[in-house]
PDB file of N, CA and C in Angstrom:
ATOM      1  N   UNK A   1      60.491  -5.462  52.478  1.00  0.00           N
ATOM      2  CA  UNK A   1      59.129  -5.020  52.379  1.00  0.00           C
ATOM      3  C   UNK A   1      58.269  -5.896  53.302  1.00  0.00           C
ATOM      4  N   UNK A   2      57.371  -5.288  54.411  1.00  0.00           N
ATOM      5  CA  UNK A   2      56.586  -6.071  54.544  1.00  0.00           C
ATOM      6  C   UNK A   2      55.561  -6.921  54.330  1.00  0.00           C
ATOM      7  N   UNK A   3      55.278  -8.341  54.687  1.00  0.00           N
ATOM      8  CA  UNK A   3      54.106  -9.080  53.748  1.00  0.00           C
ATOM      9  C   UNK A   3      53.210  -8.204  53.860  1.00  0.00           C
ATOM     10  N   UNK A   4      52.379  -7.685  55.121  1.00  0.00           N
ATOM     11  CA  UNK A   4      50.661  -6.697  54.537  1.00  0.00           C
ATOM     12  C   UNK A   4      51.005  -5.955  53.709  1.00  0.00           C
ATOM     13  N   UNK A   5      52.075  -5.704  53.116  1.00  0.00           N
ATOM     14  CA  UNK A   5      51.979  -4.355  52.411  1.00  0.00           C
ATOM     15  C   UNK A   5      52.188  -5.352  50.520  1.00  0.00           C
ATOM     16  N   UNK A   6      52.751  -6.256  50.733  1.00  0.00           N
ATOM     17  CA  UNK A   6      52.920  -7.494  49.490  1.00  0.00           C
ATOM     18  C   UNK A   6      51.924  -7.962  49.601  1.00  0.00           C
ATOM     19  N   UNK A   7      50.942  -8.217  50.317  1.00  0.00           N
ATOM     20  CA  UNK A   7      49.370  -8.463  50.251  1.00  0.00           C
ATOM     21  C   UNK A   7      48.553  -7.648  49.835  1.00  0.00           C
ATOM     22  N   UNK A   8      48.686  -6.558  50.144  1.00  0.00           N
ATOM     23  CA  UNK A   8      47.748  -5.485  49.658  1.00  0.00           C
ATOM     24  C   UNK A   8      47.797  -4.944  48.399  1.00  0.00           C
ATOM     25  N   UNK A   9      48.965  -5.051  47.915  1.00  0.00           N
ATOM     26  CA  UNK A   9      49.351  -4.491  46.673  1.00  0.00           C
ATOM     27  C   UNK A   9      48.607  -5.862  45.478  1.00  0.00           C
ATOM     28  N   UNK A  10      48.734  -7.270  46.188  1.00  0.00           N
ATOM     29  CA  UNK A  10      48.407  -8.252  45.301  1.00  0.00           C
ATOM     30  C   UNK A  10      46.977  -8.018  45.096  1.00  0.00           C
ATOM     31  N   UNK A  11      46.126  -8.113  46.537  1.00  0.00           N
ATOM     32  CA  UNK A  11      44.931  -7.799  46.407  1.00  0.00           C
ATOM     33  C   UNK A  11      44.821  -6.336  45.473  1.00  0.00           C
ATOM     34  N   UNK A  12      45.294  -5.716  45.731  1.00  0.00           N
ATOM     35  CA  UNK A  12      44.788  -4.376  44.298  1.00  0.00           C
ATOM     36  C   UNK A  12      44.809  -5.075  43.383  1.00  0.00           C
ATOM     37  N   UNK A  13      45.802  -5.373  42.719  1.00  0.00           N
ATOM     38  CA  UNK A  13      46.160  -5.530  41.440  1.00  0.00           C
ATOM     39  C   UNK A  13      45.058  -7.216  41.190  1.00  0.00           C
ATOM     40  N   UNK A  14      44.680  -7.658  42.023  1.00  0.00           N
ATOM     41  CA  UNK A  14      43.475  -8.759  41.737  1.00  0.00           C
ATOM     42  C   UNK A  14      42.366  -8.078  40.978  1.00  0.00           C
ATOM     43  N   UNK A  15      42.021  -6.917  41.754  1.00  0.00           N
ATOM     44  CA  UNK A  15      40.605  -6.091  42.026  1.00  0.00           C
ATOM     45  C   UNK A  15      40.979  -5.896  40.906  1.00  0.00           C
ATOM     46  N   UNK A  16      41.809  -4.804  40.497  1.00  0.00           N
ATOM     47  CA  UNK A  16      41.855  -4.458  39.074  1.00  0.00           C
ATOM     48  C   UNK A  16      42.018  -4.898  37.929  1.00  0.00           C
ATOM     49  N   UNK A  17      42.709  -5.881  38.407  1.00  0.00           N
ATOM     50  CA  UNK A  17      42.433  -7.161  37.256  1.00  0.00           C
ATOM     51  C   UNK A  17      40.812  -7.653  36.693  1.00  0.00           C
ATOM     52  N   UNK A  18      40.102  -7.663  37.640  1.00  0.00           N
ATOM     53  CA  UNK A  18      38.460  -7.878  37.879  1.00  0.00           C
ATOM     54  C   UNK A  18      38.036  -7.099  36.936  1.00  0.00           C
ATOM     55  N   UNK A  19      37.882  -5.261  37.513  1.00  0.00           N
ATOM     56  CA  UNK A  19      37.795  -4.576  36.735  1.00  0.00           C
ATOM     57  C   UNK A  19      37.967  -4.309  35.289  1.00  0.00           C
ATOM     58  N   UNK A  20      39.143  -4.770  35.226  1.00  0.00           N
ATOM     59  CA  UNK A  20      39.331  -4.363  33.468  1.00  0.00           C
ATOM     60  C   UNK A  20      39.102  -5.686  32.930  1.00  0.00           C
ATOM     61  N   UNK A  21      38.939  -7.052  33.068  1.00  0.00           N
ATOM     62  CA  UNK A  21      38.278  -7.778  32.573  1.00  0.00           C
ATOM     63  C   UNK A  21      36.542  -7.581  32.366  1.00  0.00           C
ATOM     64  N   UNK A  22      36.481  -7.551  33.448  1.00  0.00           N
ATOM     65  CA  UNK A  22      34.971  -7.373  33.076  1.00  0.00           C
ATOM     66  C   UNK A  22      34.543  -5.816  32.257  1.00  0.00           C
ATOM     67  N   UNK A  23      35.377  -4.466  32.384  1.00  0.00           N
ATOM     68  CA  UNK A  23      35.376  -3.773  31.552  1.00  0.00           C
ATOM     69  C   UNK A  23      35.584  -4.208  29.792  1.00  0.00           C
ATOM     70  N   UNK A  24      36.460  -5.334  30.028  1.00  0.00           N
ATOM     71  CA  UNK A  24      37.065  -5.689  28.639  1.00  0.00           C
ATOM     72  C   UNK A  24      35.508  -6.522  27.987  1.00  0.00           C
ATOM     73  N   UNK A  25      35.166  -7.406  29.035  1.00  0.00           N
ATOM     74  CA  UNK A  25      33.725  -8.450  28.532  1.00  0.00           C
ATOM     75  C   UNK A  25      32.649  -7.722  27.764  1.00  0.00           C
ATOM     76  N   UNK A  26      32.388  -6.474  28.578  1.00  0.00           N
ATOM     77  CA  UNK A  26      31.692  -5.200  28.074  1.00  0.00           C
ATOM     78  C   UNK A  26      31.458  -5.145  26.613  1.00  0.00           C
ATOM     79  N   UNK A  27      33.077  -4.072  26.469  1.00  0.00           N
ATOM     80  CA  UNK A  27      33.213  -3.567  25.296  1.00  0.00           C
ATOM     81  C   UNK A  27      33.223  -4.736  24.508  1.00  0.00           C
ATOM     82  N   UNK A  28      33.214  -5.410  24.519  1.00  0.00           N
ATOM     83  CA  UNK A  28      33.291  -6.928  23.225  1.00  0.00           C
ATOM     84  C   UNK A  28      32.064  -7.209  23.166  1.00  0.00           C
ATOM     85  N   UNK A  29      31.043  -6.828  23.923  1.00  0.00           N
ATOM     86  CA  UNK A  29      29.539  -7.741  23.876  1.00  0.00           C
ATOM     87  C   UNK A  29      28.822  -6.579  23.153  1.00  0.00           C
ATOM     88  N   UNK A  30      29.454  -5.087  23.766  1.00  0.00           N
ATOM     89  CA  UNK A  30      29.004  -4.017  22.755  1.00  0.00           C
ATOM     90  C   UNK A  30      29.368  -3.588  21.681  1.00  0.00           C
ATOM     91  N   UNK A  31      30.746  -4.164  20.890  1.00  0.00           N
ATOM     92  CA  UNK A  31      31.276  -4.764  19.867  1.00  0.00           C
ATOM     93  C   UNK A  31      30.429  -5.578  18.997  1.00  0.00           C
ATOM     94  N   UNK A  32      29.983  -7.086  19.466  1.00  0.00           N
ATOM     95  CA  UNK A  32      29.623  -7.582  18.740  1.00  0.00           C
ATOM     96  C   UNK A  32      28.407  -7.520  18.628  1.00  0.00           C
ATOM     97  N   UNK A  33      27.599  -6.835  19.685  1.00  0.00           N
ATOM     98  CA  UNK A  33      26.268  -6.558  18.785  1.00  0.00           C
ATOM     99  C   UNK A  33      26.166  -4.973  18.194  1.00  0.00           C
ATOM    100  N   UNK A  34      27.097  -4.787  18.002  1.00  0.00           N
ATOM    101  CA  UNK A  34      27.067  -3.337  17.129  1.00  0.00           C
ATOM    102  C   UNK A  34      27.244  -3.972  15.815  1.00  0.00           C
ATOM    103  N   UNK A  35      28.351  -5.460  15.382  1.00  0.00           N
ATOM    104  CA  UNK A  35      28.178  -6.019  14.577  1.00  0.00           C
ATOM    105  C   UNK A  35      27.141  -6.934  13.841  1.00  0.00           C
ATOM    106  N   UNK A  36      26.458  -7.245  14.930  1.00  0.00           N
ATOM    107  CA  UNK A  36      25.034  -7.899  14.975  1.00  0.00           C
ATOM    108  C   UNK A  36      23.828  -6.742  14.025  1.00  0.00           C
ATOM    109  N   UNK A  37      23.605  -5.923  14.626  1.00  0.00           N
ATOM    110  CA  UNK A  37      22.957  -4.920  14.422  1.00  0.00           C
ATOM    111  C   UNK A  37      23.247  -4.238  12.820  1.00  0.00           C
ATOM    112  N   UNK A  38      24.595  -4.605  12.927  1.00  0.00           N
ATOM    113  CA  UNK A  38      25.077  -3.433  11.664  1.00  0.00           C
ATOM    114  C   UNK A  38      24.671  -4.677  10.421  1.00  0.00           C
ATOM    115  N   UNK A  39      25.172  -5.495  10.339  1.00  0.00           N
ATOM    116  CA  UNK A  39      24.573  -7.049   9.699  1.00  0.00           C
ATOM    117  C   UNK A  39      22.891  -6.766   9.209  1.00  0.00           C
ATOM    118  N   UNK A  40      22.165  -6.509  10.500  1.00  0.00           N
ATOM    119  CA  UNK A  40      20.655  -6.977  10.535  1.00  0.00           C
ATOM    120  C   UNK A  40      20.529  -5.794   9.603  1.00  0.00           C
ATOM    121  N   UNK A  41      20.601  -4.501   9.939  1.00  0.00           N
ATOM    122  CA  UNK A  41      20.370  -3.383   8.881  1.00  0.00           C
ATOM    123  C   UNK A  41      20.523  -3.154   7.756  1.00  0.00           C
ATOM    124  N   UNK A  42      21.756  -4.121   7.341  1.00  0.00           N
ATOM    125  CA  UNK A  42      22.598  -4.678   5.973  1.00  0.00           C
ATOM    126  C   UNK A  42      21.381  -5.310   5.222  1.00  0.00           C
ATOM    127  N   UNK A  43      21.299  -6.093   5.936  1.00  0.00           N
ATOM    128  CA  UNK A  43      20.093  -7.406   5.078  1.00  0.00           C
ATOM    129  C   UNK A  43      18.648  -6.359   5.240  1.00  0.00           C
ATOM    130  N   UNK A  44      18.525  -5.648   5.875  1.00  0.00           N
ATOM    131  CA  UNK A  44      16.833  -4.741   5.638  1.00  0.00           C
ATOM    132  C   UNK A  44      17.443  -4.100   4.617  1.00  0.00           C
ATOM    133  N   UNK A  45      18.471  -3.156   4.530  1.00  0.00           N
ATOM    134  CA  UNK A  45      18.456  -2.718   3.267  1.00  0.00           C
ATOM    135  C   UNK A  45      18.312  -3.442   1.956  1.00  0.00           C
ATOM    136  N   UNK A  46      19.417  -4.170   1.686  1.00  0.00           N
ATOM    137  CA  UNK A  46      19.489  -4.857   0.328  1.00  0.00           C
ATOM    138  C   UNK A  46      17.475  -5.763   0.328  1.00  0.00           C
ATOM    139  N   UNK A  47      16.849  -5.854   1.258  1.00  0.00           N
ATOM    140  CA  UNK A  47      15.712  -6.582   1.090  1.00  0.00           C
ATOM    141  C   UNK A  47      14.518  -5.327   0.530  1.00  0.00           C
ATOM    142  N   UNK A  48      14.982  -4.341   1.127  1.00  0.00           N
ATOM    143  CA  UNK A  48      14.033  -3.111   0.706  1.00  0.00           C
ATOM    144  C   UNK A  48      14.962  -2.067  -0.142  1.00  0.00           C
ATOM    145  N   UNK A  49      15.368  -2.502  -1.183  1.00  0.00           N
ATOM    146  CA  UNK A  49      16.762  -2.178  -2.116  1.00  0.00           C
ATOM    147  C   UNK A  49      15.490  -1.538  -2.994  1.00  0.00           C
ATOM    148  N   UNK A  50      14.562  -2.396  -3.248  1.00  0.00           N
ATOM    149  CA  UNK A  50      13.855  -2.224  -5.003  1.00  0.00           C
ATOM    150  C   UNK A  50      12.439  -1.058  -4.315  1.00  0.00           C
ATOM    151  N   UNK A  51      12.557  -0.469  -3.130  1.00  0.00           N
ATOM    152  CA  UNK A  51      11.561   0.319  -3.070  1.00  0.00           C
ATOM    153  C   UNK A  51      11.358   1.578  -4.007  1.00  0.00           C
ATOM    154  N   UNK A  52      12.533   2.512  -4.253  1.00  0.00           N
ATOM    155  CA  UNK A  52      12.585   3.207  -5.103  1.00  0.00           C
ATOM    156  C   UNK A  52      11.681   2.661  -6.496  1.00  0.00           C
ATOM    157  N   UNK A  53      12.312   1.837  -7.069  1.00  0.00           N
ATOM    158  CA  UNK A  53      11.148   1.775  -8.384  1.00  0.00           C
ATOM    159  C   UNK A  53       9.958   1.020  -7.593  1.00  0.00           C
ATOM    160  N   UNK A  54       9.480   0.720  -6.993  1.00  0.00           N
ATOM    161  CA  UNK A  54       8.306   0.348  -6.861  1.00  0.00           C
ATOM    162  C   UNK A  54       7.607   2.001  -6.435  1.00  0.00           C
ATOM    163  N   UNK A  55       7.664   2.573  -5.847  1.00  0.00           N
ATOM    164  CA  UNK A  55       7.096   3.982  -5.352  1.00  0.00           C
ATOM    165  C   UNK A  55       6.960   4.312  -6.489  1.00  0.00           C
ATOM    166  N   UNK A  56       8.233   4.448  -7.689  1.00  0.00           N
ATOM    167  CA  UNK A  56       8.164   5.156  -9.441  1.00  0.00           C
ATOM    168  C   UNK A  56       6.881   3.873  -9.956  1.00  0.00           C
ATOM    169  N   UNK A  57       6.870   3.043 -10.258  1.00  0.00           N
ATOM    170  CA  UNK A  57       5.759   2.132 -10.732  1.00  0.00           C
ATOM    171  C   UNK A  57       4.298   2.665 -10.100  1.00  0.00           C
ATOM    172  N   UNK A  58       4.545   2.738  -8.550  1.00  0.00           N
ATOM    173  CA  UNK A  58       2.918   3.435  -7.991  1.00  0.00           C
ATOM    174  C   UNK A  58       2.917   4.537  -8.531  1.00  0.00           C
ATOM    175  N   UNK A  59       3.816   5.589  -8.771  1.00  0.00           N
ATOM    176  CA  UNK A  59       3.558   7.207  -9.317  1.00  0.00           C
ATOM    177  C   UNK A  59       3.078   7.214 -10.514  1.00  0.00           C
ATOM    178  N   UNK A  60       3.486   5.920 -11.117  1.00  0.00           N
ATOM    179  CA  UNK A  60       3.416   5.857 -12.683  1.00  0.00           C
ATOM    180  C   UNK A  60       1.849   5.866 -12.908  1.00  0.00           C
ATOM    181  N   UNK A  61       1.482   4.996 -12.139  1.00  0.00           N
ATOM    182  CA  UNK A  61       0.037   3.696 -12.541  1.00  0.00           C
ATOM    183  C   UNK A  61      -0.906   4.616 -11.542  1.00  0.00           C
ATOM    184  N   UNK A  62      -0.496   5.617 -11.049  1.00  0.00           N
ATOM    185  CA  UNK A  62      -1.852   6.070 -10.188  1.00  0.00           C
ATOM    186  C   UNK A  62      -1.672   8.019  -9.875  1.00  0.00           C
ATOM    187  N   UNK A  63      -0.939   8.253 -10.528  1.00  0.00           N
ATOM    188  CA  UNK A  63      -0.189   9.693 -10.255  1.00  0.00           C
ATOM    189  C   UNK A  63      -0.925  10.678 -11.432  1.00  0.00           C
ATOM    190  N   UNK A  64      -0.883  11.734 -11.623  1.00  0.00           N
ATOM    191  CA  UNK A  64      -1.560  12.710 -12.170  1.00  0.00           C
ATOM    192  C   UNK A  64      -1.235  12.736 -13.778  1.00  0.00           C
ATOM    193  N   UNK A  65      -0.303  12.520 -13.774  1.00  0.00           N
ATOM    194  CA  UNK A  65       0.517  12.856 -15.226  1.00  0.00           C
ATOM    195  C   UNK A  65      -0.106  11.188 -15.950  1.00  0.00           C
ATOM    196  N   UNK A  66      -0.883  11.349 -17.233  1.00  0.00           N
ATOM    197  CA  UNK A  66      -1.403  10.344 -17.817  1.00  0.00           C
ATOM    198  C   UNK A  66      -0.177   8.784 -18.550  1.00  0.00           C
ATOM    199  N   UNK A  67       0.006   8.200 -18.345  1.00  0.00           N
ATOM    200  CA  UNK A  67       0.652   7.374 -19.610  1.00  0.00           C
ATOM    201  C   UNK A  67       0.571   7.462 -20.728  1.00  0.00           C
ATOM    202  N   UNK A  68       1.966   7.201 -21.266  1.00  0.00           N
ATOM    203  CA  UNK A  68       1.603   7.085 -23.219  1.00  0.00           C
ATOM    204  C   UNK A  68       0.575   5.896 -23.440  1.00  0.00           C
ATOM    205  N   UNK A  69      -0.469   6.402 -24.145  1.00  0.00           N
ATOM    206  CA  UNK A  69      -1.669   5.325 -24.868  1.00  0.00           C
ATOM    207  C   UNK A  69      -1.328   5.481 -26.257  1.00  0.00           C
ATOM    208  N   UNK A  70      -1.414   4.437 -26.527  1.00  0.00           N
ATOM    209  CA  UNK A  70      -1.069   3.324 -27.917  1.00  0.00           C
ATOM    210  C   UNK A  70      -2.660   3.847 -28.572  1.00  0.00           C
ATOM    211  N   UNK A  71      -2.584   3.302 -30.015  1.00  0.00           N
ATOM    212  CA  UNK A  71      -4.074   3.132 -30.407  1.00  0.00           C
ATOM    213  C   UNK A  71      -4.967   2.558 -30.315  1.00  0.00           C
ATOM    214  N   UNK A  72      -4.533   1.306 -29.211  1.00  0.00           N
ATOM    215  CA  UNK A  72      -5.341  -0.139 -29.319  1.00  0.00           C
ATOM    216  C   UNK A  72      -5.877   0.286 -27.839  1.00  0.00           C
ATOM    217  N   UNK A  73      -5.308   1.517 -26.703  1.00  0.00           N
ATOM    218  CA  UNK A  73      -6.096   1.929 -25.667  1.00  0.00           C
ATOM    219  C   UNK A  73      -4.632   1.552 -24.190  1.00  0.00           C
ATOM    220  N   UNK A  74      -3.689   0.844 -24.866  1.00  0.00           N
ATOM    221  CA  UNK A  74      -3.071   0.094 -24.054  1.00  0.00           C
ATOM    222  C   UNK A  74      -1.956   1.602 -23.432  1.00  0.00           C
ATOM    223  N   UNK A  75      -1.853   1.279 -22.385  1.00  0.00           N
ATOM    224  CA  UNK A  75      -0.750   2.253 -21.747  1.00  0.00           C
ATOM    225  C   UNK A  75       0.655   1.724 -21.536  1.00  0.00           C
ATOM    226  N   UNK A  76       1.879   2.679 -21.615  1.00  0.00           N
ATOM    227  CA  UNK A  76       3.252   1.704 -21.709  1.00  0.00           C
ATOM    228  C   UNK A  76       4.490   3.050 -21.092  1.00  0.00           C
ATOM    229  N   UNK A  77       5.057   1.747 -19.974  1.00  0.00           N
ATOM    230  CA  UNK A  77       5.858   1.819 -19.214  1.00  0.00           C
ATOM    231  C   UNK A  77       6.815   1.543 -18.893  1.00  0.00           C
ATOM    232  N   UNK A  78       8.392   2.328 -18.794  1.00  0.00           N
ATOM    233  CA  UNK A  78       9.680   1.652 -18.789  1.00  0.00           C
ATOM    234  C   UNK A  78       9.573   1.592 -17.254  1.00  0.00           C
ATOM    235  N   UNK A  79      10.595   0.782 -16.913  1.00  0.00           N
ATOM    236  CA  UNK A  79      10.988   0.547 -15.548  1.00  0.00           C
ATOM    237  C   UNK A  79      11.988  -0.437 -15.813  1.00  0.00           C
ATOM    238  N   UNK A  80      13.231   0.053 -14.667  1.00  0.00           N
ATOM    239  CA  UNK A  80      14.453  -0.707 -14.361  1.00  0.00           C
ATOM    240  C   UNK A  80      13.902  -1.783 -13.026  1.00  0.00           C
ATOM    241  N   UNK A  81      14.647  -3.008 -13.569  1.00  0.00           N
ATOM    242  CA  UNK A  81      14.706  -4.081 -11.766  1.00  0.00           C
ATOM    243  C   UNK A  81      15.701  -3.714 -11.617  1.00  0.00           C
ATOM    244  N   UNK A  82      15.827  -4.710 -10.618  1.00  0.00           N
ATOM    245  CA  UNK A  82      17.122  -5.281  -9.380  1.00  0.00           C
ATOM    246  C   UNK A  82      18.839  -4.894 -10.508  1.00  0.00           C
ATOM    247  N   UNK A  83      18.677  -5.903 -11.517  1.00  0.00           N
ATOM    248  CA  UNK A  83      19.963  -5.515 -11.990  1.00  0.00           C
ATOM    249  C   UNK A  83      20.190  -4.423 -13.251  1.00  0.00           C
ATOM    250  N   UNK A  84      19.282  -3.390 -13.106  1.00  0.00           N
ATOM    251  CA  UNK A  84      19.389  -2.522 -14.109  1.00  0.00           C
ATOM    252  C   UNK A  84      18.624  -2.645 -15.009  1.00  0.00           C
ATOM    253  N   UNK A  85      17.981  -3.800 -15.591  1.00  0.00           N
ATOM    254  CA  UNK A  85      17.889  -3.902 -17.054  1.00  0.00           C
ATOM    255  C   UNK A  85      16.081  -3.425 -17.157  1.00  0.00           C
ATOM    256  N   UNK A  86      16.426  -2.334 -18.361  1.00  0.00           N
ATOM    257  CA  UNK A  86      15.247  -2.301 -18.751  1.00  0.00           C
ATOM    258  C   UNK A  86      14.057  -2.760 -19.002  1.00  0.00           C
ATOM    259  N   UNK A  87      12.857  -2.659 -18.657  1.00  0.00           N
ATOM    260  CA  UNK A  87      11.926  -3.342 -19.058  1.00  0.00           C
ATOM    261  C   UNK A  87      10.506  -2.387 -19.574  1.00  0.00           C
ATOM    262  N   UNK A  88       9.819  -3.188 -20.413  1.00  0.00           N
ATOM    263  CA  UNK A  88       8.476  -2.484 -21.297  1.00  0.00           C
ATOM    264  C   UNK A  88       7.723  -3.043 -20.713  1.00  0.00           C
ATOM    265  N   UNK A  89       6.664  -2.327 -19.779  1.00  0.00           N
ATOM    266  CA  UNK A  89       5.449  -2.591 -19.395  1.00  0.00           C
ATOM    267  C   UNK A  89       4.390  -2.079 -20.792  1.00  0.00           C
ATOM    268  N   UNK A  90       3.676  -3.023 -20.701  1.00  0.00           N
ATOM    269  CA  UNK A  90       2.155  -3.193 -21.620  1.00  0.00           C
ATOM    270  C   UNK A  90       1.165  -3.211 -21.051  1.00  0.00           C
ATOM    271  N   UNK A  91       0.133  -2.151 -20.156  1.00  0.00           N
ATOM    272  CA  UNK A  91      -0.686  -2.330 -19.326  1.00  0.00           C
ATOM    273  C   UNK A  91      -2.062  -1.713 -20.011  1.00  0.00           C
ATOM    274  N   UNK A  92      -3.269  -2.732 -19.831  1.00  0.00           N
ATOM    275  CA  UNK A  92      -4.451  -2.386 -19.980  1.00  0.00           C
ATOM    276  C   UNK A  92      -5.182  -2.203 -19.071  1.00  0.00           C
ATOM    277  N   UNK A  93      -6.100  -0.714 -18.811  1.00  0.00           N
ATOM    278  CA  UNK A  93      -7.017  -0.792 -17.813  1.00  0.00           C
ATOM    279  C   UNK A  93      -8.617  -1.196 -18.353  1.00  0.00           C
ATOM    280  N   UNK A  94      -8.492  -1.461 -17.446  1.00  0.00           N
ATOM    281  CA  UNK A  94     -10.653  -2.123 -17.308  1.00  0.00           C
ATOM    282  C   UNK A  94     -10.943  -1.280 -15.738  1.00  0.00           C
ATOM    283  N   UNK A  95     -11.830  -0.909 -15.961  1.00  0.00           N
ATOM    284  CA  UNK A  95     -12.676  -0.483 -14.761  1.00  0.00           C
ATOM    285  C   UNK A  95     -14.239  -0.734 -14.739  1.00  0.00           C
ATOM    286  N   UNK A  96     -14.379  -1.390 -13.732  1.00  0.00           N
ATOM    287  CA  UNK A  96     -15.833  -1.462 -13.524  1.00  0.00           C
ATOM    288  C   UNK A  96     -16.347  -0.787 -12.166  1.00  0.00           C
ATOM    289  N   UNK A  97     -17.954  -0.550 -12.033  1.00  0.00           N
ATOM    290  CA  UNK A  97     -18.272  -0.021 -10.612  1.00  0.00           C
ATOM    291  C   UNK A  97     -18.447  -1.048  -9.736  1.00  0.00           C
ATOM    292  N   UNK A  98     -18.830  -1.097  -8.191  1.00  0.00           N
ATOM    293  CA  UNK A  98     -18.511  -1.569  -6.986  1.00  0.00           C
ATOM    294  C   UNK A  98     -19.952  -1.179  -6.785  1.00  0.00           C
ATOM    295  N   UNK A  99     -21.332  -1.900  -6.503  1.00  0.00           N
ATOM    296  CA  UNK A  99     -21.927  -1.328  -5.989  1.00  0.00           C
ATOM    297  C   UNK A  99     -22.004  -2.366  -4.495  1.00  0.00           C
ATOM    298  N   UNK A 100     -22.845  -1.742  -3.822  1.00  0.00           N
ATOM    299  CA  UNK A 100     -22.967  -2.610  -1.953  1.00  0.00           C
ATOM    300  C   UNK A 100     -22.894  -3.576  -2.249  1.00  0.00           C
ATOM    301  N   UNK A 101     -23.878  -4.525  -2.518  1.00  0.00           N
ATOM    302  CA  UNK A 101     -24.525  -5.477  -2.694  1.00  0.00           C
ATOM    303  C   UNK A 101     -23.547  -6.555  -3.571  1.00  0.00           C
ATOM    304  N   UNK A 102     -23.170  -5.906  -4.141  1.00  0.00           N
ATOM    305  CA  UNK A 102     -21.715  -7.155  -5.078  1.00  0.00           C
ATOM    306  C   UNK A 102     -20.465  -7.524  -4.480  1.00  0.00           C
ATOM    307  N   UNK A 103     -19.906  -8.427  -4.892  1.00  0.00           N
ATOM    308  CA  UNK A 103     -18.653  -8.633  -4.326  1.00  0.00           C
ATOM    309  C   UNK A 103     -17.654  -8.227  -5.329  1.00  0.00           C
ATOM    310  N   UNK A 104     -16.886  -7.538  -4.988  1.00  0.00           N
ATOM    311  CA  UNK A 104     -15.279  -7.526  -5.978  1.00  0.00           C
ATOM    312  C   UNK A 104     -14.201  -9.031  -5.833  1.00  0.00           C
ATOM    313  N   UNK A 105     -14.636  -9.028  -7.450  1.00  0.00           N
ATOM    314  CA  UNK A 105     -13.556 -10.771  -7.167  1.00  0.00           C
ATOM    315  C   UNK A 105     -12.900 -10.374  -8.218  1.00  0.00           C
ATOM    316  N   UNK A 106     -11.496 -11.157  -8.242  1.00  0.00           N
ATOM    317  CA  UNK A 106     -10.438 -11.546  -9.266  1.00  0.00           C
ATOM    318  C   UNK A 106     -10.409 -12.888  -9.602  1.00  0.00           C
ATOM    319  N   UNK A 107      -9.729 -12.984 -10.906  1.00  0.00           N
ATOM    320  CA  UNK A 107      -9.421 -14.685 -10.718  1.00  0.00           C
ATOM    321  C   UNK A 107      -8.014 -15.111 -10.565  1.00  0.00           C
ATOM    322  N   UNK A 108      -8.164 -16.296 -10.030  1.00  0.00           N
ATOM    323  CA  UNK A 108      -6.400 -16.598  -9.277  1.00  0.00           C
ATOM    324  C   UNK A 108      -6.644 -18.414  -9.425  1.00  0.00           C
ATOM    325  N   UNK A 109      -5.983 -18.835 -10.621  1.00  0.00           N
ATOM    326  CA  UNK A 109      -5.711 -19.905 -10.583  1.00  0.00           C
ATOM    327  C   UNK A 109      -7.099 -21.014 -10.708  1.00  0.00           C
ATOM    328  N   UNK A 110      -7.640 -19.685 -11.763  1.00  0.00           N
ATOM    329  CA  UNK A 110      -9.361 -20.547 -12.314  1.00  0.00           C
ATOM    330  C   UNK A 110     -10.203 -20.213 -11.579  1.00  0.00           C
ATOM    331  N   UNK A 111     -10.265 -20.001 -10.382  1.00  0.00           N
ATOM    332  CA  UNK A 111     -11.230 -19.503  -9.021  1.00  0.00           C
ATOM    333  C   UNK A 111     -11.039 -18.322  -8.980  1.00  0.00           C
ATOM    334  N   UNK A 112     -12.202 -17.573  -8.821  1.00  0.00           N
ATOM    335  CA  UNK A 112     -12.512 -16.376  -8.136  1.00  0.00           C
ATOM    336  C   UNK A 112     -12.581 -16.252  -6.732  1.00  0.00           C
ATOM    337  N   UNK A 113     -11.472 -15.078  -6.470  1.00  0.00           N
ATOM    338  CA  UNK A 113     -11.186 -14.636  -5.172  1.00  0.00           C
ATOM    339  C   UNK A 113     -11.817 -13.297  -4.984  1.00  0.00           C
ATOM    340  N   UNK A 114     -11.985 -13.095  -3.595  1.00  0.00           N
ATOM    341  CA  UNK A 114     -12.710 -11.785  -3.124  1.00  0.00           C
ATOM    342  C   UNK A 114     -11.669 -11.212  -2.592  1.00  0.00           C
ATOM    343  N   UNK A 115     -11.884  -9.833  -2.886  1.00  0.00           N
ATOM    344  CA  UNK A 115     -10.762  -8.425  -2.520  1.00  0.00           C
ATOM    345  C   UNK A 115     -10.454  -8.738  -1.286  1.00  0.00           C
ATOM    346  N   UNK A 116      -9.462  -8.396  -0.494  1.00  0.00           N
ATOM    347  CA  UNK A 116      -9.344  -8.485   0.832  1.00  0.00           C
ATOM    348  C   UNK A 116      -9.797  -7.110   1.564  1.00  0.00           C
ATOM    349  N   UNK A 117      -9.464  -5.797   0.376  1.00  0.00           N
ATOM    350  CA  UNK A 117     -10.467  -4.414   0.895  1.00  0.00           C
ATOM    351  C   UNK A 117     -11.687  -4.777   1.633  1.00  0.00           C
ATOM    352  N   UNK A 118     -12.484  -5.348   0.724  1.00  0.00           N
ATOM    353  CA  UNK A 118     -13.771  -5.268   1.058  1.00  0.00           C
ATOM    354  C   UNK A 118     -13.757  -6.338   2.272  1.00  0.00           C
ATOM    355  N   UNK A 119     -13.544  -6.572   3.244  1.00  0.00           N
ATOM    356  CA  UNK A 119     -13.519  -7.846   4.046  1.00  0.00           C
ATOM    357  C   UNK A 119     -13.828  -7.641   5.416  1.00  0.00           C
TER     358      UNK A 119
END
């Protein structure tokens, strides 16, 4: 066989060597951030796991259909957490009006805080 022709064949098989390495670098970098990714979506879910009952808690406390009221005025609410377990909400409303001129405050830790609505 002649050497150019044992040269040329080496040089291919270099080139293609090139090729499918760096083809190979590829698929592994698009590998591991498909694993990256699939991870990050993992942890948003399980972090936004408890939205379902929170949406049922807003439907509950602000939705058309009234709560059971007690005699004492109090309204009452089941709801499941995180690990299943039942729980009895005991909720009292108070409502007062908002006029311009006032501020809406809560108290938080002895001090009165102002709504962040109104701000």
């Amino acid at each position: 066989m002649p050497v150019w022709f044992e040269v040329s064949v080496v040089v291919a098989f270099a080139i293609a060597a090139v090729f499918f390495f760096a083809k190979y670098r590829e698929t592994a970098a698009a590998l591991h951030e498909s694993e990256r990714m699939k991870t990050r979506l993992s942890n948003d879910l399980n972090r936004y796991k408890d939205v379902p009952r929170l949406r049922a808690l807003r439907d509950a406390l602000v939705g058309n259909k009234p709560l059971p009221v007690d005699d004492n005025g109090n309204e009452h609410l089941l709801l499941r957490d995180g690990d299943l377990k039942l729980h009895h909400l005991i909720l009292r409303r108070e409502s007062t009006p908002v006029h311009d001129e006032e501020e809406a405050t809560y108290i938080k830790n002895g001090e009165p805080v102002k709504l962040p609505e109104f701000e």
